[in-house]
PDB file of N, CA and C in Angstrom:
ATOM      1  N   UNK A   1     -15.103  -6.404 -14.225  1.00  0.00           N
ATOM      2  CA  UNK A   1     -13.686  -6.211 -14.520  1.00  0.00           C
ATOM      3  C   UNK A   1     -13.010  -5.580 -13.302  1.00  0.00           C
ATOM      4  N   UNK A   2     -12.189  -5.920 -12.794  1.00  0.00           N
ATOM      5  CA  UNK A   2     -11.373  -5.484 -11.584  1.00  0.00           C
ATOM      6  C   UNK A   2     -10.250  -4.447 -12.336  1.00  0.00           C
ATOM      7  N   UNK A   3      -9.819  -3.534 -10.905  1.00  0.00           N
ATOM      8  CA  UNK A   3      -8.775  -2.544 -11.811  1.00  0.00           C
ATOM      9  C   UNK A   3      -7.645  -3.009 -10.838  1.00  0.00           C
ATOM     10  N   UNK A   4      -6.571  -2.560 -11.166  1.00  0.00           N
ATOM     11  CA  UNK A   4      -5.447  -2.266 -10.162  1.00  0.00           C
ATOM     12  C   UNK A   4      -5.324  -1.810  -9.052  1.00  0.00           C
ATOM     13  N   UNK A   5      -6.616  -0.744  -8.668  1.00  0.00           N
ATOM     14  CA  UNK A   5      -7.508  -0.300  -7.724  1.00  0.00           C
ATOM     15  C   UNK A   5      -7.650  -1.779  -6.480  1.00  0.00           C
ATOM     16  N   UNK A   6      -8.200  -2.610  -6.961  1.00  0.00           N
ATOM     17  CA  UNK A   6      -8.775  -3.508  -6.150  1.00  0.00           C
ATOM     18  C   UNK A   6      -7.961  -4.457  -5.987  1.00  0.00           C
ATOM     19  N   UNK A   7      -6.175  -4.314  -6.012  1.00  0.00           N
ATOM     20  CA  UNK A   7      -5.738  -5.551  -5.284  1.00  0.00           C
ATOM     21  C   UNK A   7      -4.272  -4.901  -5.043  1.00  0.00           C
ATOM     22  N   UNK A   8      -3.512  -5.273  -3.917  1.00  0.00           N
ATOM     23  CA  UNK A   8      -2.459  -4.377  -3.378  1.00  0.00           C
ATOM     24  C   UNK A   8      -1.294  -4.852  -4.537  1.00  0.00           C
ATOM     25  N   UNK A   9      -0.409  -3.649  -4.855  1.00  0.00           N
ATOM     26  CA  UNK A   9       1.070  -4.037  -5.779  1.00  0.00           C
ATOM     27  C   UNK A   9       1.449  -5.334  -5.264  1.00  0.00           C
ATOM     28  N   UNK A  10       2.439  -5.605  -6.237  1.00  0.00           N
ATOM     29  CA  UNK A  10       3.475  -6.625  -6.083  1.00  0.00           C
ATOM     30  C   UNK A  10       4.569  -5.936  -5.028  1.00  0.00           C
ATOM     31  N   UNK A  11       4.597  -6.270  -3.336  1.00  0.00           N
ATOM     32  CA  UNK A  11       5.166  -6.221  -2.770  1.00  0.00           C
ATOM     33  C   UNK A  11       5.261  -6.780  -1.829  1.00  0.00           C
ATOM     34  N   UNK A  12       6.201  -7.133  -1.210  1.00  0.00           N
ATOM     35  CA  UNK A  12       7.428  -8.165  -0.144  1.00  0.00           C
ATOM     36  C   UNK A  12       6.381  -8.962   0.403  1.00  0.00           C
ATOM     37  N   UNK A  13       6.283 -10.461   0.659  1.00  0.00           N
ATOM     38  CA  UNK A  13       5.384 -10.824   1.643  1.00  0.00           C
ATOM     39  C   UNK A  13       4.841 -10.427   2.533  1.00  0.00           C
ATOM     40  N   UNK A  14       6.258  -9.904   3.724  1.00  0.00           N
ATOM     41  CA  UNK A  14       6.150  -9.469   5.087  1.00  0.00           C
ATOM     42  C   UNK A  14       5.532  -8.094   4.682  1.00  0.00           C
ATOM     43  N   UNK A  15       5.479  -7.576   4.110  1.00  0.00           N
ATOM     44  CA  UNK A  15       4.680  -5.885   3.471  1.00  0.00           C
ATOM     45  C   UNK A  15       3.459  -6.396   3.432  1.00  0.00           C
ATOM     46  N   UNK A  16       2.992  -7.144   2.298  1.00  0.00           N
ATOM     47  CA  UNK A  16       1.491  -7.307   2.112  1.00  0.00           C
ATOM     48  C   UNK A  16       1.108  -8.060   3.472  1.00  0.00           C
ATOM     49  N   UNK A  17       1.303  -9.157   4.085  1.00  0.00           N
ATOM     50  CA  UNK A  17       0.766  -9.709   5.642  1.00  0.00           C
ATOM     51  C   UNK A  17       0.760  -7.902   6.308  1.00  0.00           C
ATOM     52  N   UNK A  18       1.766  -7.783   6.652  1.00  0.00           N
ATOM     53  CA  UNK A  18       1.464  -6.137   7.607  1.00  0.00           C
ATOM     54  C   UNK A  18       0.395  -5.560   7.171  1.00  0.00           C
ATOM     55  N   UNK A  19      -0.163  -5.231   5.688  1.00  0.00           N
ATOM     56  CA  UNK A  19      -1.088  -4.652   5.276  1.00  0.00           C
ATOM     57  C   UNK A  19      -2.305  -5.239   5.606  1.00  0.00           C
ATOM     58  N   UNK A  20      -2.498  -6.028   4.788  1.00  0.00           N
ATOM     59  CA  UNK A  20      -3.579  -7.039   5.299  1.00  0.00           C
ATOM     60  C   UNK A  20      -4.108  -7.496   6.911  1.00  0.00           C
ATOM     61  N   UNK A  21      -2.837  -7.721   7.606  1.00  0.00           N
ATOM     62  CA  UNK A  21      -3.295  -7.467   9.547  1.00  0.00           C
ATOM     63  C   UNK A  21      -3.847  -6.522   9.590  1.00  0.00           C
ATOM     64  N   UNK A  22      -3.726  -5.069   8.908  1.00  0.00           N
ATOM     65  CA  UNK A  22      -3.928  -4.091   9.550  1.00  0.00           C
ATOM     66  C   UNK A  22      -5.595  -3.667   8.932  1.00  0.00           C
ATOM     67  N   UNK A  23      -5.604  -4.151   7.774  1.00  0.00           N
ATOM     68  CA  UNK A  23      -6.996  -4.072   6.957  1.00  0.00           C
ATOM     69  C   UNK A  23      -7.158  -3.504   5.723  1.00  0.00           C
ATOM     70  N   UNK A  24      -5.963  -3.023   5.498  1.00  0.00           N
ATOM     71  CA  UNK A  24      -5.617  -2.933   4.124  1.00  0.00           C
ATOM     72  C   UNK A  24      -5.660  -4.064   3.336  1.00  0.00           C
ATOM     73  N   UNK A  25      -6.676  -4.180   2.032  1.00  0.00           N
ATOM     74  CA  UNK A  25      -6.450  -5.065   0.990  1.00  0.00           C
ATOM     75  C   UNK A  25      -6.715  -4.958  -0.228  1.00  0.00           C
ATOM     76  N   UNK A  26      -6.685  -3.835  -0.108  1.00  0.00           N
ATOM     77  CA  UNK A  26      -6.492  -3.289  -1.685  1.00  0.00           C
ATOM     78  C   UNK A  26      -5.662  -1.840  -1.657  1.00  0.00           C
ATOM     79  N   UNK A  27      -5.183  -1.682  -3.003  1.00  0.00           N
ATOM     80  CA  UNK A  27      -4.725  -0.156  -3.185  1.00  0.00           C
ATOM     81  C   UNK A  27      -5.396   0.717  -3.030  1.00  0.00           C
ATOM     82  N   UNK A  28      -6.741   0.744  -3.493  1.00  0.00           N
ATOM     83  CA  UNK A  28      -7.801   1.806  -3.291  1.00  0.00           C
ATOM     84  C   UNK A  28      -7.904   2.240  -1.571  1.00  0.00           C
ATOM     85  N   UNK A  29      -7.521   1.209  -0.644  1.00  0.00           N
ATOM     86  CA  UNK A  29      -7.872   1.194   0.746  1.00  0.00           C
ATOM     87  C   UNK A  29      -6.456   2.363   1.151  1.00  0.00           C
ATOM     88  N   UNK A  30      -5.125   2.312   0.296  1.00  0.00           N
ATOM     89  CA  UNK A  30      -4.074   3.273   0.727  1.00  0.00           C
ATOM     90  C   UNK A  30      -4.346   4.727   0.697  1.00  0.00           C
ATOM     91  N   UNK A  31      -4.991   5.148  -0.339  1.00  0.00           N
ATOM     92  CA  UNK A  31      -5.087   6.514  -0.774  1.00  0.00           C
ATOM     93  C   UNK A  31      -5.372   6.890   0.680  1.00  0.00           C
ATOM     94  N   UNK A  32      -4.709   8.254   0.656  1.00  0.00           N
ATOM     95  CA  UNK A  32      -4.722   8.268   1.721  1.00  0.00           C
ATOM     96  C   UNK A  32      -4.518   8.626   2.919  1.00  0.00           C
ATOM     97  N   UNK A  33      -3.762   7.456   3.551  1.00  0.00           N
ATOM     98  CA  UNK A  33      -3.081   6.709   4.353  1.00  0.00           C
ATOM     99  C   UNK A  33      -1.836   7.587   4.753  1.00  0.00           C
ATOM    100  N   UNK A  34      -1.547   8.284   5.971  1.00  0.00           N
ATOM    101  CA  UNK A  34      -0.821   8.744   5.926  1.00  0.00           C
ATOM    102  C   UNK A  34       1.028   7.998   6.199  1.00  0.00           C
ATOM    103  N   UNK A  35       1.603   8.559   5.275  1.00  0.00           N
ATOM    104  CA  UNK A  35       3.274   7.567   5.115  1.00  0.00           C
ATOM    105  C   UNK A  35       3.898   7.035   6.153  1.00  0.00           C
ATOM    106  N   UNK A  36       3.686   7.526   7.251  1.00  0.00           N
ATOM    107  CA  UNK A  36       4.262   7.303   9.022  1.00  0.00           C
ATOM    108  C   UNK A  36       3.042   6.376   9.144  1.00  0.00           C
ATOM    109  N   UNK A  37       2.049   5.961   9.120  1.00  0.00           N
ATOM    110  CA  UNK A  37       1.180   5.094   9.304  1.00  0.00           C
ATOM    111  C   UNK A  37       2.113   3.821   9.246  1.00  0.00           C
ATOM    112  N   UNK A  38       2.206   3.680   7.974  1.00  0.00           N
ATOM    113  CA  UNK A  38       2.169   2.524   7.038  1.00  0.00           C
ATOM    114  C   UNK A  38       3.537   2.001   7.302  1.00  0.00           C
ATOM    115  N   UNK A  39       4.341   3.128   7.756  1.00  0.00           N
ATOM    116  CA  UNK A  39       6.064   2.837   8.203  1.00  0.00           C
ATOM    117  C   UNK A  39       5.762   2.260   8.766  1.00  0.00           C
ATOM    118  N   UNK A  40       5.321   2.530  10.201  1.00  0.00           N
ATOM    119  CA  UNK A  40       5.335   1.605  11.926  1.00  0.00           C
ATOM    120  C   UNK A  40       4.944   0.726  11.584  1.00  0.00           C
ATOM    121  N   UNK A  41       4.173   0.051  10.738  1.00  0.00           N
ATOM    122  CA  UNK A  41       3.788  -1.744  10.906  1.00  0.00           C
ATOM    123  C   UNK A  41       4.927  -2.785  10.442  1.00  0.00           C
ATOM    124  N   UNK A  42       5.196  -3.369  11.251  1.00  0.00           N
ATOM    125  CA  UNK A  42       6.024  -4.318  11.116  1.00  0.00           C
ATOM    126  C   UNK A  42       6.277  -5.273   9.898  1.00  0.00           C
ATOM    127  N   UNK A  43       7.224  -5.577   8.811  1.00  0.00           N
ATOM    128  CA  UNK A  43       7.600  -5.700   7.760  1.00  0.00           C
ATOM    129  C   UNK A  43       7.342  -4.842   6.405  1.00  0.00           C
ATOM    130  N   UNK A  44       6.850  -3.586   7.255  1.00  0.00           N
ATOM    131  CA  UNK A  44       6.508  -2.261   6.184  1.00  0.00           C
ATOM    132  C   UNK A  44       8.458  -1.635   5.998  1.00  0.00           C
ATOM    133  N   UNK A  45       8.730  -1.922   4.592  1.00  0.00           N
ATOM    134  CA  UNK A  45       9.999  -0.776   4.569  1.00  0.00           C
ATOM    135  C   UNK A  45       9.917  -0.330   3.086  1.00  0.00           C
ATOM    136  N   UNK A  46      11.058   0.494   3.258  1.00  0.00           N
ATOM    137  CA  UNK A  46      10.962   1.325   2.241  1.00  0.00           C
ATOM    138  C   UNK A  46      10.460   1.223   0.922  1.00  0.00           C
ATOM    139  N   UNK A  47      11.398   0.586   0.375  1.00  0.00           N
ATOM    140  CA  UNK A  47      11.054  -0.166  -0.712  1.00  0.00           C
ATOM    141  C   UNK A  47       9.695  -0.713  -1.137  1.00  0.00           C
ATOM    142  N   UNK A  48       8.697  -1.092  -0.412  1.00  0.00           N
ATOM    143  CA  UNK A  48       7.343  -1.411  -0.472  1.00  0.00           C
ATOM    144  C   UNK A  48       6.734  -0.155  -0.439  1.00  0.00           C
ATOM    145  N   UNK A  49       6.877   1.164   0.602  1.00  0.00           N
ATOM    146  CA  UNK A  49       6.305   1.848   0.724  1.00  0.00           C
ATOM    147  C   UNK A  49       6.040   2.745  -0.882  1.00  0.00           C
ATOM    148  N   UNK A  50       7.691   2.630  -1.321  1.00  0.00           N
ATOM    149  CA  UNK A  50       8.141   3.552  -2.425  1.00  0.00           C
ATOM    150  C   UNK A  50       7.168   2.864  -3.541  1.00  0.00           C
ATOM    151  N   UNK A  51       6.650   1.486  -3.674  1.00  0.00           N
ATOM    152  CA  UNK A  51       6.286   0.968  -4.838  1.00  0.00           C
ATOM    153  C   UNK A  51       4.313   1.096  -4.699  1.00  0.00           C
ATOM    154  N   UNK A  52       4.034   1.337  -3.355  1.00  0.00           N
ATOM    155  CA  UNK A  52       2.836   1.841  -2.929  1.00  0.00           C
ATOM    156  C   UNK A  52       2.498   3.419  -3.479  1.00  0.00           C
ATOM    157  N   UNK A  53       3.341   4.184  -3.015  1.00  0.00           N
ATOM    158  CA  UNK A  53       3.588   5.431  -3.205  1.00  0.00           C
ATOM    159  C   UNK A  53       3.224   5.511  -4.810  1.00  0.00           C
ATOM    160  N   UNK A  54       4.120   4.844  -5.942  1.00  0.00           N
ATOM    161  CA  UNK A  54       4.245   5.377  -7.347  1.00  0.00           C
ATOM    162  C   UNK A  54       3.115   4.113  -7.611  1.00  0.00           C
ATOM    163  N   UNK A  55       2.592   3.522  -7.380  1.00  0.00           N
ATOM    164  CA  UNK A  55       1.082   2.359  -7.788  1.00  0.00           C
ATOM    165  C   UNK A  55       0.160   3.368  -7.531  1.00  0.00           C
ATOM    166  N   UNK A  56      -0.258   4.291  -6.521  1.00  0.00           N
ATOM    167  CA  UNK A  56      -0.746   5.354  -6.234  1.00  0.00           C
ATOM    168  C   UNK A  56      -1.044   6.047  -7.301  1.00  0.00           C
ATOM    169  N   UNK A  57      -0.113   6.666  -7.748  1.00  0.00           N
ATOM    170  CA  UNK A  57       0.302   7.690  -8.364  1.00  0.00           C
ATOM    171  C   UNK A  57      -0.048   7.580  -9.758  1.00  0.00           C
ATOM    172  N   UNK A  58       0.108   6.639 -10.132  1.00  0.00           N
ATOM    173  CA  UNK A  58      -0.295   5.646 -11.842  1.00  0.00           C
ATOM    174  C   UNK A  58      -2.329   6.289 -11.513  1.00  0.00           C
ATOM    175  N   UNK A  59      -2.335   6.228 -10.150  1.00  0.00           N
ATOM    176  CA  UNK A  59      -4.195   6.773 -10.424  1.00  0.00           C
ATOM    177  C   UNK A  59      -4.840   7.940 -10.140  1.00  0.00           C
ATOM    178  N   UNK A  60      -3.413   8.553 -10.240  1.00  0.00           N
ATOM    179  CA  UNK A  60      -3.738   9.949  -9.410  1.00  0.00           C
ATOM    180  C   UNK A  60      -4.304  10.417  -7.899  1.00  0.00           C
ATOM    181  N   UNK A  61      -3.705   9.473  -7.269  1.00  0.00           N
ATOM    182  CA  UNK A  61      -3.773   9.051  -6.041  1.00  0.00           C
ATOM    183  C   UNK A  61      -2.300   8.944  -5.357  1.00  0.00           C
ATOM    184  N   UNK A  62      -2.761   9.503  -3.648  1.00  0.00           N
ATOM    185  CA  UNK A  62      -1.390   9.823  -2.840  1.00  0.00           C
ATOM    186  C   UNK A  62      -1.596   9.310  -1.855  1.00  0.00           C
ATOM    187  N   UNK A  63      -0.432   8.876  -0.997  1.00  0.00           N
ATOM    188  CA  UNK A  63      -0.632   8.383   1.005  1.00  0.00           C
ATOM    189  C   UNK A  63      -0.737   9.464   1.339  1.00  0.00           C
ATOM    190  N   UNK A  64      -1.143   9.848   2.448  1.00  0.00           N
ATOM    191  CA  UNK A  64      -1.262  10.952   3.308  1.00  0.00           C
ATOM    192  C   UNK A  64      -0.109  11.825   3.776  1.00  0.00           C
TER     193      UNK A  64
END
């Protein structure tokens, strides 16, 4: 059974490609992660970050 853990939110294309280039591919891989990280990659914005942030949070889990 897979959790929510093991596959990144529903967010922006250009968000998940940035993630995934970088080696992120799952949520479990964010915890973490510190928030200025995840800014600088290119098609990372707010809005993705914010829905990373509270997907997090649903596991008691934070970005850095």
């Amino acid at each position: 059974m897979t959790s929510a853990l093991d596959a990144l939110p529903r967010i922006g294309a250009p968000a998940t490609r940035a993630l995934n280039n970088a080696g992120y591919t799952t949520l479990r891989d964010l915890a973490g992660v510190p928030r200025a990280e995840l800014a600088r990659l290119h098609g990372m914005g707010p809005k993705a970050l914010g829905i990373i942030q509270r997907s997090l949070e649903e596991h008691d889990l934070r970005l850095g």
